[in-house]
C-alpha atoms as a PDB file:
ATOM      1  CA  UNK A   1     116.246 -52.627  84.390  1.00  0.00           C
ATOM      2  CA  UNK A   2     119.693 -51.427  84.559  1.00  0.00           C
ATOM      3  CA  UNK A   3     122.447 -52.804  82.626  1.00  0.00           C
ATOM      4  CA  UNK A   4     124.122 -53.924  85.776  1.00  0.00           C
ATOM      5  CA  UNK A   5     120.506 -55.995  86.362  1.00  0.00           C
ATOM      6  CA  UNK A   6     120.508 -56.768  82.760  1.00  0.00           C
ATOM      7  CA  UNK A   7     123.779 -58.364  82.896  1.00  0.00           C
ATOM      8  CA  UNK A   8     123.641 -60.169  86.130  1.00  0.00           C
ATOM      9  CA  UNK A   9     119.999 -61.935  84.697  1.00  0.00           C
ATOM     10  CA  UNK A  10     122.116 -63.056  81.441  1.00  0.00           C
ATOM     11  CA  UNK A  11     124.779 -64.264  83.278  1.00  0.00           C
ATOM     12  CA  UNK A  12     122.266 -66.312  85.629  1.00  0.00           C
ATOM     13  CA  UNK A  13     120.641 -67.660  82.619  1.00  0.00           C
ATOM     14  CA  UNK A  14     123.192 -68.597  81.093  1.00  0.00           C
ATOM     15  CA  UNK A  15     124.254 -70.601  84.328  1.00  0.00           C
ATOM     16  CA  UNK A  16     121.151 -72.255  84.404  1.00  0.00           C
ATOM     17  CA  UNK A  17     121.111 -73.301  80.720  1.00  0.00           C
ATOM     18  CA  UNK A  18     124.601 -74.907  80.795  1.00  0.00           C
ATOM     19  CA  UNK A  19     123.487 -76.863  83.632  1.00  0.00           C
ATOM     20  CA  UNK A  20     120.040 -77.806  82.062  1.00  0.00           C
ATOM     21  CA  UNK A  21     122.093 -78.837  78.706  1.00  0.00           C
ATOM     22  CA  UNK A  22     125.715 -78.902  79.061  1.00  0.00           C
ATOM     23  CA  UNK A  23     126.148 -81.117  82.236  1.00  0.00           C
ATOM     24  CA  UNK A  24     127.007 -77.856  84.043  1.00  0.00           C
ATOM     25  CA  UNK A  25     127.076 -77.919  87.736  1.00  0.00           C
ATOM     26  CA  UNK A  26     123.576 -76.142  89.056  1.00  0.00           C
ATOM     27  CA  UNK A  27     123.662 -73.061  89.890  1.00  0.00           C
ATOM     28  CA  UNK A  28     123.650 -71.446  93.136  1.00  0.00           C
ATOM     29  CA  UNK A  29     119.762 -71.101  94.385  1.00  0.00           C
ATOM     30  CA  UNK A  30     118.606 -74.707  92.016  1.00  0.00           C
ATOM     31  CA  UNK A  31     117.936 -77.941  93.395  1.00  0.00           C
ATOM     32  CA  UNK A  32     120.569 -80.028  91.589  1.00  0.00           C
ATOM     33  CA  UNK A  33     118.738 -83.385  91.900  1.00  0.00           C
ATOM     34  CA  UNK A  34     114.938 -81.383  90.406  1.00  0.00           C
ATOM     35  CA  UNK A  35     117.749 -79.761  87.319  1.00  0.00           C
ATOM     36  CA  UNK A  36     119.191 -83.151  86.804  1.00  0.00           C
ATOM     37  CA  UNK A  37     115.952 -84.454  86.224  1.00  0.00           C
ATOM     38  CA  UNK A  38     114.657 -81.651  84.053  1.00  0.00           C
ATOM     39  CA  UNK A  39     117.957 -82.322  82.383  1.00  0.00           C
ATOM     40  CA  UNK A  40     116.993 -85.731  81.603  1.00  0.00           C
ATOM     41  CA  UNK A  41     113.388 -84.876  79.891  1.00  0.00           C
ATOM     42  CA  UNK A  42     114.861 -82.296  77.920  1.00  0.00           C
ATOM     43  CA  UNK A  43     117.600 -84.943  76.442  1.00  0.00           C
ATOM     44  CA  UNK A  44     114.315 -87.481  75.724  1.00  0.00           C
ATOM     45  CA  UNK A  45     112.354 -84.668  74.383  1.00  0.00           C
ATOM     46  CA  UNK A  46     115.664 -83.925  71.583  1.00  0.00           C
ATOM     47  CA  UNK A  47     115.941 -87.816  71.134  1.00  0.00           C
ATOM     48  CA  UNK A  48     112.203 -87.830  70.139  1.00  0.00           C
ATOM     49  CA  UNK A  49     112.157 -85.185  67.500  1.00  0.00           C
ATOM     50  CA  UNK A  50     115.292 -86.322  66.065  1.00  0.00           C
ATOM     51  CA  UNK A  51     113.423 -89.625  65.268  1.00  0.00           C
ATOM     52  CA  UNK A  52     112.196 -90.081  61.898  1.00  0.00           C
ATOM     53  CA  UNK A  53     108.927 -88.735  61.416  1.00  0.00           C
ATOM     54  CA  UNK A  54     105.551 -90.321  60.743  1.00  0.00           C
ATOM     55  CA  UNK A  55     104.745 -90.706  57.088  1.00  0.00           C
ATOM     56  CA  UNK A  56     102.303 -88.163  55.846  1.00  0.00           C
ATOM     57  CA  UNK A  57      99.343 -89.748  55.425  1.00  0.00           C
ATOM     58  CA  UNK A  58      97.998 -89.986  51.229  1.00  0.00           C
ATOM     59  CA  UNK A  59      95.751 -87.017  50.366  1.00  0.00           C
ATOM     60  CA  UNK A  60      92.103 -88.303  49.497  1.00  0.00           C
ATOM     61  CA  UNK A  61      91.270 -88.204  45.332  1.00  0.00           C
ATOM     62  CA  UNK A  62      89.334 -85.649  45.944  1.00  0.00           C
ATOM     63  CA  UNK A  63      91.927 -83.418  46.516  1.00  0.00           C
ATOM     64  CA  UNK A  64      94.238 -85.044  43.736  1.00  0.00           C
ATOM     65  CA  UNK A  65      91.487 -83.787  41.196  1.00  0.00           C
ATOM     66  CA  UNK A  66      92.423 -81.368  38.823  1.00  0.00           C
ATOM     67  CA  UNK A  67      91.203 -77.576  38.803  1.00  0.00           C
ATOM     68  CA  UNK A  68      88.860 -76.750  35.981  1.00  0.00           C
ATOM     69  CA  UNK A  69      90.192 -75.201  32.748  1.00  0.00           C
ATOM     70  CA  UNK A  70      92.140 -71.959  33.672  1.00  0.00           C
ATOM     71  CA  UNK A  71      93.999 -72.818  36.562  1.00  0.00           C
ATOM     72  CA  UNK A  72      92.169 -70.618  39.267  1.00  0.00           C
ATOM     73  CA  UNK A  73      91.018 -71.973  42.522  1.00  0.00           C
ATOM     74  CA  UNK A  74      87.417 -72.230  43.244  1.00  0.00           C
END
């Protein structure tokens, strides 16, 4: 790949990712109503892992045991 190529792919990319997250108009070549859409999921998909995560469920007493004299793992 040239630089030329190289260039021209980042610059497309770039296009595309402003429109998928920065409201950007598509780019030429996209479907703007399939981007708007994909725009939408991502924005749901950021809203759900900025949520507050599920508690972390208690470890069993098993595992709360202590190790035997010494420290090392078994």
């Amino acid at each position: 790949m040239t630089a030329a190529e190289r260039a021209a792919l980042g610059a497309a990319q770039e296009a595309l990712l402003a429109s998928l997250v920065g409201g950007a108009d598509a780019p030429p070549g996209f479907d703007p109503e399939r981007l708007r859409v994909q725009a939408a999921v991502l924005r749901a998909k950021r809203h759900h892992a900025a949520e507050e995560p599920p508690p972390v469920p208690r470890p069993r007493r098993l595992l709360l045991r202590r190790r035997p004299s010494g420290g090392a793992p078994r």
